[in-house]
Protein backbone atom coordinates (compact mmCIF):
# COMPACT_ATOMS: atom_id res chain seq x y z
CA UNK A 1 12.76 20.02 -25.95
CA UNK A 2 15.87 22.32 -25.97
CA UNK A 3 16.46 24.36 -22.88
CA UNK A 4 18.07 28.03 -23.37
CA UNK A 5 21.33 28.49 -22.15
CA UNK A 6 20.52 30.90 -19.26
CA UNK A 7 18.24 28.76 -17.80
CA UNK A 8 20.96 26.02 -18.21
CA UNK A 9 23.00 27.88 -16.40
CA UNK A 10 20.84 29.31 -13.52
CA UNK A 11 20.18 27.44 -10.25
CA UNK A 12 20.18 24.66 -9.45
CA UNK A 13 22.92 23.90 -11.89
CA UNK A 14 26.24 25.15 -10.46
CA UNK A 15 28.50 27.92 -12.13
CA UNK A 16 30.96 26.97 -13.84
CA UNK A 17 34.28 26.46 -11.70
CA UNK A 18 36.59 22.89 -11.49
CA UNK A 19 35.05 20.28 -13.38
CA UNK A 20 35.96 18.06 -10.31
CA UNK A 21 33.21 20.33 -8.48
CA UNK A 22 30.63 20.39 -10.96
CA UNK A 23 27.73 19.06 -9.27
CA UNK A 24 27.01 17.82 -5.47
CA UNK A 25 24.81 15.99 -4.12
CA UNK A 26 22.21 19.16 -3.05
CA UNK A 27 22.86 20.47 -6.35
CA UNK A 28 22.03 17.08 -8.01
CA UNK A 29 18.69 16.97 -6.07
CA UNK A 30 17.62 20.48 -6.56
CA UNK A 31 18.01 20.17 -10.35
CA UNK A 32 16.01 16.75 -10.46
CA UNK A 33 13.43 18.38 -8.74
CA UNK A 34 13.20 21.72 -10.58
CA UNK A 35 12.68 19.74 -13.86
CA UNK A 36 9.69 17.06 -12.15
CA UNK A 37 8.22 20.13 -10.79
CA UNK A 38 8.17 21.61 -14.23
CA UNK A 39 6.92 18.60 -15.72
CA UNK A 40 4.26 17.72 -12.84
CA UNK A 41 1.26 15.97 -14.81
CA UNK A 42 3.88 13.36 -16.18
CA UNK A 43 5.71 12.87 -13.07
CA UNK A 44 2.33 12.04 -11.36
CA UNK A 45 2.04 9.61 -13.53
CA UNK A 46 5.10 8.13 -13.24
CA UNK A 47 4.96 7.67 -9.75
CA UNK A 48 1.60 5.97 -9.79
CA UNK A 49 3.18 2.85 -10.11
CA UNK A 50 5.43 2.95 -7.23
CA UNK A 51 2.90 4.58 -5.31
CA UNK A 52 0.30 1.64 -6.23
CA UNK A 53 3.12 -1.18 -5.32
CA UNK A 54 4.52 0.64 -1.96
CA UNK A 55 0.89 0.69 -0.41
CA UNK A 56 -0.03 -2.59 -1.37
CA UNK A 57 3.29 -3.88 0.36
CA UNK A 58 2.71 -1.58 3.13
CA UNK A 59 -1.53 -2.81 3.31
CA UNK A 60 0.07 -6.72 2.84
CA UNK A 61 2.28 -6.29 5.53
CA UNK A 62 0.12 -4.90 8.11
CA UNK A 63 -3.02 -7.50 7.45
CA UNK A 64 -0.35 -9.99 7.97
CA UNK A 65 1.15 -8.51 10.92
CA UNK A 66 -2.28 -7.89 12.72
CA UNK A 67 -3.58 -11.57 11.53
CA UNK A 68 -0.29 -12.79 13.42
CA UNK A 69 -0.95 -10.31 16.23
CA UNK A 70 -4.83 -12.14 16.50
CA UNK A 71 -3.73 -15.31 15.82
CA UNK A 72 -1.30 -15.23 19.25
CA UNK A 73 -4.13 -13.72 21.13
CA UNK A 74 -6.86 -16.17 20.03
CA UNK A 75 -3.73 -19.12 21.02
CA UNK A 76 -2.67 -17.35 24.30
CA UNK A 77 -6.45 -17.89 25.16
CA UNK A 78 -6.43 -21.48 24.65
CA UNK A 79 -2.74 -21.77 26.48
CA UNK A 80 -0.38 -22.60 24.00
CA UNK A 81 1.27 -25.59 26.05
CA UNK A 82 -2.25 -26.83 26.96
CA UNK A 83 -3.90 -30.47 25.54
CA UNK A 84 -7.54 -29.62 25.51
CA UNK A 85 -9.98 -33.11 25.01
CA UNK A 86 -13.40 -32.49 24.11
CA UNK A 87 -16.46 -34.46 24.19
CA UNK A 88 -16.98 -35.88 20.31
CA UNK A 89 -20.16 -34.71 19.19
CA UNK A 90 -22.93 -37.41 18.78
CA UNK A 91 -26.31 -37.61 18.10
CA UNK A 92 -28.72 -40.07 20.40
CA UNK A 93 -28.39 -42.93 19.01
CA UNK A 94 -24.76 -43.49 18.99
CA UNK A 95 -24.31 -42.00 22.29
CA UNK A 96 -26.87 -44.70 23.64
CA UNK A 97 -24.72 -47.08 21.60
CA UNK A 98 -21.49 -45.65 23.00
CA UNK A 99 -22.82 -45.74 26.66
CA UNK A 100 -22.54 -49.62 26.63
CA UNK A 101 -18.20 -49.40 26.57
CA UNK A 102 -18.11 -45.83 27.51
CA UNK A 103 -19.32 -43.14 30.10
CA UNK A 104 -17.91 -40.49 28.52
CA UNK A 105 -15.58 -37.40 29.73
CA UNK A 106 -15.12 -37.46 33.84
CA UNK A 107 -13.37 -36.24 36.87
CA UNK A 108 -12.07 -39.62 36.96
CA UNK A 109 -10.32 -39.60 33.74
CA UNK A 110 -8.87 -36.58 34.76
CA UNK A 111 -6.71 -37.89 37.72
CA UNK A 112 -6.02 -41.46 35.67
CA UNK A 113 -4.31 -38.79 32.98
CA UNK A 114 -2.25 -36.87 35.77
CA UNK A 115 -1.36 -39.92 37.06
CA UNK A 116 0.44 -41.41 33.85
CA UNK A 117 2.90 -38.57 32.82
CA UNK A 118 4.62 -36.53 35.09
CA UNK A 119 4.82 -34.11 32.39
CA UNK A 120 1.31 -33.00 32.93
CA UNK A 121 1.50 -30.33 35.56
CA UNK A 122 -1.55 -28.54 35.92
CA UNK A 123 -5.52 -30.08 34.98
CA UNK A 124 -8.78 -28.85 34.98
CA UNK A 125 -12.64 -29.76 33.97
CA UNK A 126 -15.48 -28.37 32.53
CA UNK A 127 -18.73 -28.83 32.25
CA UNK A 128 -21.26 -26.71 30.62
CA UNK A 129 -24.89 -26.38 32.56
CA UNK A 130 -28.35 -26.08 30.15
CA UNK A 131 -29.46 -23.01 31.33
CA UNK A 132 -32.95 -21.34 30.59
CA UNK A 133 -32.52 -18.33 32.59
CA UNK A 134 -29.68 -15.96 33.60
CA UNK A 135 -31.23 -13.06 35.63
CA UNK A 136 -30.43 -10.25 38.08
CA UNK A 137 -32.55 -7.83 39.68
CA UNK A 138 -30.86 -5.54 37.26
CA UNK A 139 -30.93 -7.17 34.10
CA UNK A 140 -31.09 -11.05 32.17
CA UNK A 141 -28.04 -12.62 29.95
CA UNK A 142 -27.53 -15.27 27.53
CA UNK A 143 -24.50 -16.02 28.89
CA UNK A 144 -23.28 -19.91 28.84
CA UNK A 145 -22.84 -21.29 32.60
CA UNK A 146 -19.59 -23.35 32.66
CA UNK A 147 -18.91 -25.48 35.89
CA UNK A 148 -14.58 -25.46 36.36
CA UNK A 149 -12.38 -26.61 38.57
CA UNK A 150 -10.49 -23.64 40.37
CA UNK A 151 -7.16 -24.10 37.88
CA UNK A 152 -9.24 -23.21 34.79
CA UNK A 153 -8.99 -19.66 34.51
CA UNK A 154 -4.53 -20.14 35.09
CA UNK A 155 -4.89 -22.67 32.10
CA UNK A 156 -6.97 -19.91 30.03
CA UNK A 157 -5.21 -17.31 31.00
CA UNK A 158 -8.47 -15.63 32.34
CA UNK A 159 -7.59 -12.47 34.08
CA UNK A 160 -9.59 -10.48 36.85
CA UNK A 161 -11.01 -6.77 36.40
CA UNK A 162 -12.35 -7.01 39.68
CA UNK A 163 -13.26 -8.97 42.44
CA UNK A 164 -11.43 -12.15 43.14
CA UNK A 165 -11.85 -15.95 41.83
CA UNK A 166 -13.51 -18.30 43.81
CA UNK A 167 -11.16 -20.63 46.08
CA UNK A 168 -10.64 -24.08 46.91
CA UNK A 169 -12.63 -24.43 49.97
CA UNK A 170 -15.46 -22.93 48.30
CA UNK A 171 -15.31 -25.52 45.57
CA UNK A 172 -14.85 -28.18 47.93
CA UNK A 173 -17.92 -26.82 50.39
CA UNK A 174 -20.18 -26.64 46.83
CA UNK A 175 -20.37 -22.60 47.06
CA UNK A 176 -23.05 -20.71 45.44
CA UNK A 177 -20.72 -18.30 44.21
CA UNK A 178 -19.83 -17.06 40.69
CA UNK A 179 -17.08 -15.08 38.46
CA UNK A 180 -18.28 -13.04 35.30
CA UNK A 181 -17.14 -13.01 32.08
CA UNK A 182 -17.13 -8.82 30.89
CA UNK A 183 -20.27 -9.07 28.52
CA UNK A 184 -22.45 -11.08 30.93
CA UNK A 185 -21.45 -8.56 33.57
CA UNK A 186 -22.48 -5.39 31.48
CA UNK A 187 -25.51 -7.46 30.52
CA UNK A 188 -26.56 -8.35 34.08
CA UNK A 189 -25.48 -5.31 35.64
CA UNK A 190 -24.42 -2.26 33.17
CA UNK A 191 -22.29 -0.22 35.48
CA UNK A 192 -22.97 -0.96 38.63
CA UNK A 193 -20.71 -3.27 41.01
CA UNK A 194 -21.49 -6.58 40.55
CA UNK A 195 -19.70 -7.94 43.57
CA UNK A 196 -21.53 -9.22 46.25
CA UNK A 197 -24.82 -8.93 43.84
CA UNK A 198 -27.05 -11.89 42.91
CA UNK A 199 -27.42 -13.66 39.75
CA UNK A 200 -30.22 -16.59 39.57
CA UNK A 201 -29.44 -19.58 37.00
CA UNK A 202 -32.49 -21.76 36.45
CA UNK A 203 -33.68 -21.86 39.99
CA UNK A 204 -30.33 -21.50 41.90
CA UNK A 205 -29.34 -17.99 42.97
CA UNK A 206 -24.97 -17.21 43.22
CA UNK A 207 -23.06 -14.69 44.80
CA UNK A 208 -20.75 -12.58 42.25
CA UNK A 209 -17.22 -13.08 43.64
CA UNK A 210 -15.24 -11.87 40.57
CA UNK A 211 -15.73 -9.93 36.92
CA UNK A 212 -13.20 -11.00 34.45
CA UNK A 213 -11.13 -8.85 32.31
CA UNK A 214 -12.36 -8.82 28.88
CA UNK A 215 -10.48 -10.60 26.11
CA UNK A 216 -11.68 -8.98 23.37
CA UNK A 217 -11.47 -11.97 20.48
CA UNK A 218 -12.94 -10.50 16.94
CA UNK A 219 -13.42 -14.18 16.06
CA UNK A 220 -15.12 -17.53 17.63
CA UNK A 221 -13.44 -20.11 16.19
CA UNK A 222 -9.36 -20.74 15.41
CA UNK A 223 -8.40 -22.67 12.84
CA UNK A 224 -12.02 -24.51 12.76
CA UNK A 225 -11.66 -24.96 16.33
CA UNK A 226 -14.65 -23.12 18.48
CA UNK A 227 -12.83 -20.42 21.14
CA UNK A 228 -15.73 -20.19 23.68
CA UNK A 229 -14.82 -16.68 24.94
CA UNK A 230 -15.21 -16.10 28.09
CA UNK A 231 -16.52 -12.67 27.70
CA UNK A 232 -20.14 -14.03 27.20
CA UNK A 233 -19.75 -16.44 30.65
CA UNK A 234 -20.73 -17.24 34.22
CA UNK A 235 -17.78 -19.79 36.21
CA UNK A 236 -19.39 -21.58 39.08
CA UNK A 237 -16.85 -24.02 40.85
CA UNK A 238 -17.83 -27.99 39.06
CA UNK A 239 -18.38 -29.55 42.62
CA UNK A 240 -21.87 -27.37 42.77
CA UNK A 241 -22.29 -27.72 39.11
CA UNK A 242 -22.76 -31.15 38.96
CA UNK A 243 -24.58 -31.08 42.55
CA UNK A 244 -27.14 -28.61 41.93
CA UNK A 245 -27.71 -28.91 38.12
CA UNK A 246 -29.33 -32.14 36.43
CA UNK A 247 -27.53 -33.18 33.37
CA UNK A 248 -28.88 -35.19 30.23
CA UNK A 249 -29.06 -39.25 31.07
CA UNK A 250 -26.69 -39.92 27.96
CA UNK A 251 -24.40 -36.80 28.49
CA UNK A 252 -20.94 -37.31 29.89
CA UNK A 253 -19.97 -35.86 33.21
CA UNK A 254 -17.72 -33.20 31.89
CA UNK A 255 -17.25 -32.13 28.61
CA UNK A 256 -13.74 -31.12 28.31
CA UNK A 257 -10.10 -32.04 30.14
CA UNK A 258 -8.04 -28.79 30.02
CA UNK A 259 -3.57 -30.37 30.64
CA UNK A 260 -1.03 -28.54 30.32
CA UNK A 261 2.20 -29.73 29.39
CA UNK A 262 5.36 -28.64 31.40
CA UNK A 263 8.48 -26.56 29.88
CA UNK A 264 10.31 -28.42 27.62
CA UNK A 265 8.39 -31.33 27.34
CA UNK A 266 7.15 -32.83 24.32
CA UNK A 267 3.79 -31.74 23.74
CA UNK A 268 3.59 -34.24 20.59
CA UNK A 269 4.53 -37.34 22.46
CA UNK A 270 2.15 -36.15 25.55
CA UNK A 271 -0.70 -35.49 23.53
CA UNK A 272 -0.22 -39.02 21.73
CA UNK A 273 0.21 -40.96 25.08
CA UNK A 274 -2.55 -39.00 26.11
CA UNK A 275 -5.21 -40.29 23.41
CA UNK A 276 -3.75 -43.86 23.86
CA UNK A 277 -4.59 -43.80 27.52
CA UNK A 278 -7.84 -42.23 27.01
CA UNK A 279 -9.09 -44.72 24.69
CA UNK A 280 -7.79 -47.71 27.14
CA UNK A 281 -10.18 -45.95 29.61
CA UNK A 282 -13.37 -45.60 27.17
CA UNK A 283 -13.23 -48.92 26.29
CA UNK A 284 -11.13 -48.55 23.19
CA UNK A 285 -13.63 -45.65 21.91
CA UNK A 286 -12.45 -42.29 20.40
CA UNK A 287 -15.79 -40.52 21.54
CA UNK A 288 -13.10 -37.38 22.21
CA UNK A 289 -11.22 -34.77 20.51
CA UNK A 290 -7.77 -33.82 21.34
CA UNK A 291 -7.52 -29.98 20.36
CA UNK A 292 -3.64 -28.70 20.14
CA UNK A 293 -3.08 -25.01 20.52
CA UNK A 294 0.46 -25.25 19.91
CA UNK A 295 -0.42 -27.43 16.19
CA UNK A 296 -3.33 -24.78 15.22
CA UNK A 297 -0.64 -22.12 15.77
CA UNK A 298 1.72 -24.01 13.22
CA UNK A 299 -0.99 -24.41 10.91
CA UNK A 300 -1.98 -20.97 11.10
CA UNK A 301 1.71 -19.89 10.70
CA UNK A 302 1.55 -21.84 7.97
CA UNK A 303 -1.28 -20.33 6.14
CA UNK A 304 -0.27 -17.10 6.80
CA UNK A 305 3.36 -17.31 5.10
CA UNK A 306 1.55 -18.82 2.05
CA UNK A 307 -0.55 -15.58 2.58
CA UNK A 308 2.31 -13.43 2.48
CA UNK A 309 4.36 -15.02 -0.33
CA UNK A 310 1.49 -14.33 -2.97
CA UNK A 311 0.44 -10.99 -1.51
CA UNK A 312 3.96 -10.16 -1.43
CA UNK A 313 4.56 -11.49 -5.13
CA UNK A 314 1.34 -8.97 -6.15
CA UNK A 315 2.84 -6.31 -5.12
CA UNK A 316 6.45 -6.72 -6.18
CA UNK A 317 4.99 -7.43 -10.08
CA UNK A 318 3.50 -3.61 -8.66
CA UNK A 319 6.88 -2.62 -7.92
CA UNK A 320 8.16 -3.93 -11.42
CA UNK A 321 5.71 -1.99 -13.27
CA UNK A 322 6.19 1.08 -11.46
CA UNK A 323 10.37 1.05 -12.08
CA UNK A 324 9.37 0.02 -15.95
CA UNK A 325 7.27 2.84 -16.21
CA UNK A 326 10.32 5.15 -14.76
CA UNK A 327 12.71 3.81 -17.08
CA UNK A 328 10.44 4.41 -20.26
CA UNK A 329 9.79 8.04 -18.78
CA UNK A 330 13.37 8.86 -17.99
CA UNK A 331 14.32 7.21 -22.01
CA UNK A 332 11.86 9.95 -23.18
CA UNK A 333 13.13 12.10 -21.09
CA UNK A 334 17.05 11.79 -22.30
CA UNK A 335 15.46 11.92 -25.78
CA UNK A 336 13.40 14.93 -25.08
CA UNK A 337 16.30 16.89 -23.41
CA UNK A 338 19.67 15.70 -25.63
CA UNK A 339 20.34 19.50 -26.81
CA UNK A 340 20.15 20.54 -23.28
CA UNK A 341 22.41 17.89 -22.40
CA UNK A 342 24.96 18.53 -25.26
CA UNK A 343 24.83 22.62 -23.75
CA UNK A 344 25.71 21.49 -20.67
CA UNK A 345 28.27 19.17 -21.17
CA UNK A 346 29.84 21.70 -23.41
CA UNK A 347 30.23 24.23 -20.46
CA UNK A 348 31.81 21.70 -18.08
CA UNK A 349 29.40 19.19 -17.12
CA UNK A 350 31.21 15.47 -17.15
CA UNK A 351 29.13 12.48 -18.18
CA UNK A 352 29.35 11.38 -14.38
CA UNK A 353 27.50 15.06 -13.61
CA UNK A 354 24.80 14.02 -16.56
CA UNK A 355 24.80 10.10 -15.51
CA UNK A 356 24.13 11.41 -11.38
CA UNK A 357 21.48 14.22 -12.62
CA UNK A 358 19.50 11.39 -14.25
CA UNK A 359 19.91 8.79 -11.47
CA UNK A 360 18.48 11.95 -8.81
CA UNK A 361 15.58 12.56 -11.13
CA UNK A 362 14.56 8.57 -11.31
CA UNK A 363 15.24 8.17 -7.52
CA UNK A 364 13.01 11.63 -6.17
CA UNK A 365 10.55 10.10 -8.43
CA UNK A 366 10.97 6.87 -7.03
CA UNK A 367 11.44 8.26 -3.43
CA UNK A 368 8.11 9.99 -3.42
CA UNK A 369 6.03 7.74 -4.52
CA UNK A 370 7.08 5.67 -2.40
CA UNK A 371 6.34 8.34 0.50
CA UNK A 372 2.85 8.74 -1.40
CA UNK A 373 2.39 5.09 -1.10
CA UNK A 374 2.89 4.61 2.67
CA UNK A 375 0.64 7.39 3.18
CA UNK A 376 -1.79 5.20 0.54
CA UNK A 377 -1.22 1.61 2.50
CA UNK A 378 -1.54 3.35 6.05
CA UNK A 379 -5.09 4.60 4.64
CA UNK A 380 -5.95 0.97 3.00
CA UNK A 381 -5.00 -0.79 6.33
CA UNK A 382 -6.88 1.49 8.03
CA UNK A 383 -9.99 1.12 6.06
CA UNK A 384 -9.59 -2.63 6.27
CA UNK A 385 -9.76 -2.36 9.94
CA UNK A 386 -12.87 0.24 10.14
CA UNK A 387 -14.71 -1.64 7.68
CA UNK A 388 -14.41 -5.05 8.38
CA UNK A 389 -13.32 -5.42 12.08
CA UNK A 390 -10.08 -7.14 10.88
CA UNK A 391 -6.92 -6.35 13.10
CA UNK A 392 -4.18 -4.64 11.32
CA UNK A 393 -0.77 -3.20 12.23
CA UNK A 394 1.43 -1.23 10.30
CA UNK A 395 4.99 -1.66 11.44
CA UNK A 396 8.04 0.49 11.29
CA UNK A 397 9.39 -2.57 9.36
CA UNK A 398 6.99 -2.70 6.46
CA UNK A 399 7.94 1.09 6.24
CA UNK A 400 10.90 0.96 6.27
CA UNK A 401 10.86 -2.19 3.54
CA UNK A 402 8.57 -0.68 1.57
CA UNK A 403 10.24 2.63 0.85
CA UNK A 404 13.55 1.23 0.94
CA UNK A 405 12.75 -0.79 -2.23
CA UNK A 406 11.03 1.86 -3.80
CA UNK A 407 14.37 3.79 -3.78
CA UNK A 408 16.16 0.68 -4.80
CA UNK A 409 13.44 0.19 -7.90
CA UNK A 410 14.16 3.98 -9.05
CA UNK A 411 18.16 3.49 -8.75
CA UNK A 412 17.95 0.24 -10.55
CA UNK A 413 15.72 1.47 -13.75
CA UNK A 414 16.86 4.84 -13.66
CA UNK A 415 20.58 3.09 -14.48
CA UNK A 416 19.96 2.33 -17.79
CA UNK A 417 18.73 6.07 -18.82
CA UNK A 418 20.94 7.91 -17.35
CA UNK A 419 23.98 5.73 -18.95
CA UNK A 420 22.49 6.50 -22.31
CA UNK A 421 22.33 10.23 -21.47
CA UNK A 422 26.12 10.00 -20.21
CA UNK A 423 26.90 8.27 -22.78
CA UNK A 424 25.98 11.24 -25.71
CA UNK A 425 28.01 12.91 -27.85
CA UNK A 426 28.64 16.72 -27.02
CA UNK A 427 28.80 17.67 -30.66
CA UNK A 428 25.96 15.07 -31.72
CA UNK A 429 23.95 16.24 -28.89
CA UNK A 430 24.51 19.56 -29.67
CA UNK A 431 23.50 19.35 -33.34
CA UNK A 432 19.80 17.37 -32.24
CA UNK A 433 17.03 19.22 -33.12
């Protein structure tokens, strides 16, 4: 479609003066968008594309960012230099087979380990109590009771909201005292203060000392490995634990070693001397399980890159589609608009003013879907998280990346169209009807 030659000549294309002055930059934008604007259905649907790939880079990016976000939450609760061992699950007849080489997790084992690497700085033990009953006078819980040596909640990286942890003359002295986790503590107590209350497990009443601050994990496990939050738990020091507390006949004494490996120290070669000494002291059993924060974070790392590469190969095929669909609209567009481009070239216009008009057009298409699209991705990432209680985070990066290759996409396969429209004949342009 022909354009007449006042309307050719009106703003936003320049008047006529030096050729070398033709068009600026302004100018060059102002005329791309004056012709989208009067073509608005089809540039809609040009952008689409770009608009489609930019938020599916931008929703890509921010799952992965908040999965990595999670991921060094979930680790940073299990201590990422820590070597956890775990009792191995067994049923009763090959623990009562097992018992004849092997007693099973202890205290014991716990100072034979510190013992054989200097490496191993800081230790702790567990054990979980069978509990039928966590009450207050305020309120019950189904909280798990976990006996721990005082160094536990530094190895977890358990933090106080109030109150204080219990100390090591209380452990030693086998203190009826206790430190929250944040759930059992609403559970228990709602909103009062909890310190200096009474809880009752089974028949043996504790003192609240401490509430911990919550640590708000959206998942249990890590990696297949269980988390055990700490949100849903009551800490009583292990001495009055395994006093007070009976424990299965075929059970161990503790069910998991918590060591942590010193800075710049091998945790491979610890955690491998580690097993090796373990299984010297079990009789040459393997009734454990050695669980590796610092591996599952590798793994995970792993994962997730595989994650991005095909999310990220989605949505540049997106990308690919969108600038194909530009360059088929901008060829129809040269096609559509060769008498106005003979009119103008024939009052001054060089091809480098028709080659830059074309390359604005393609790259304001380009440019706003691309804006429409981060707008699009913000809104998928934050369905994602409303929906299904996944973390997502939408970084100035993956805006940034996003819309700078949406740009790039509209430069590149608006090239080729506005070459051709450079490229015209006045006269033959002129003469197209």
């Amino acid at each position: 479609m022909s354009l007449p030659l006042q309307e050719v000549l009106d703003p936003p294309w320049p008047p006529a003066g030096d050729p070398e002055d033709a068009m600026q930059l302004d100018e060059y934008l102002r005329s791309a968008v004056s012709d989208l604007v009067r073509h608005k259905m089809r540039t809609l649907l040009t952008m689409l594309g770009m608009i489609f790939g930019v938020g599916a880079v931008i929703s890509m990016l921010s799952i992965g960012a908040g999965a990595q976000a999670e991921s060094l939450k979930m680790i940073d609760s299990m201590g990422l230099r820590n070597v956890i061992v775990r009792d191995r699950p067994m049923d009763d007849q090959d623990l009562y087979t097992l018992r004849e080489k092997s007693l099973g997790l202890s205290l014991r084992d716990l100072e034979g380990l510190r013992q054989v690497s200097p490496d191993f700085v800081v230790a702790s033990a567990r054990k979980r109590i069978k509990s039928s009953q966590v009450i207050s006078e305020h309120g019950r819980s189904s909280a798990q009771v976990l006996g721990v040596t005082l160094s536990y909640f530094n190895l977890y990286n358990l933090a106080l909201e109030q109150g204080s942890f219990f100390d090591t003359l209380e452990e030693r002295s086998f203190s009826r005292v206790c430190v929250l986790g944040s759930k059992a503590q609403q559970n228990l107590f709602a909103y009062l203060d909890p310190v200096g209350q009474a809880v009752k497990v089974n028949d043996v009443w504790f003192t609240v000392v401490g509430v911990l601050h919550d640590q708000n994990l959206v998942a249990d496990s890590f990696e297949g490995v269980d988390l055990e939050s700490a949100d849903n738990s009551i800490f009583i020091p292990i001495t009055t634990a395994l006093k007070m507390f009976d424990r299965p006949r075929l059970s161990s004494e503790v069910d998991e070693l918590v060591l942590q490996v010193a800075p710049g120290a091998s945790i491979e070669i610890n955690t491998a001397l580690l097993g090796t000494v373990l299984r010297d002291l079990h009789g040459g059993e393997t009734d454990f399980i050695l669980v590796v924060p610092q591996e599952l974070l590798e793994q995970s790392s792993r994962t997730r890159r595989i994650f991005n590469v095909v999310m990220g190969g989605i949505a540049g095929i997106s990308l690919l589609v969108g600038g194909i669909g530009i360059m088929n609209i901008m060829l129809a567009s040269v096609l559509e608009r060769t008498r106005e481009i003979g009119i103008r070239r024939a009052v001054g216009a060089r091809p480098r003013d028709i080659l830059n008009q074309f390359l604005a057009e393609s790259v304001v298409i380009s440019g706003l879907g691309g804006f429409l699209g981060v707008l699009l991705g913000f809104s998928i990432a934050s369905g994602v998280a409303f929906f299904s209680q996944w973390t997502t985070l939408v970084t100035g990066f993956s805006i940034v990346l996003a819309f700078g290759f949406s740009l790039l996409v509209g430069l590149v396969f608006g090239t080729y169209p506005a070459l051709n429209a450079a490229r015209l004949n006045p006269i033959d342009a002129l003469r197209y009807e």
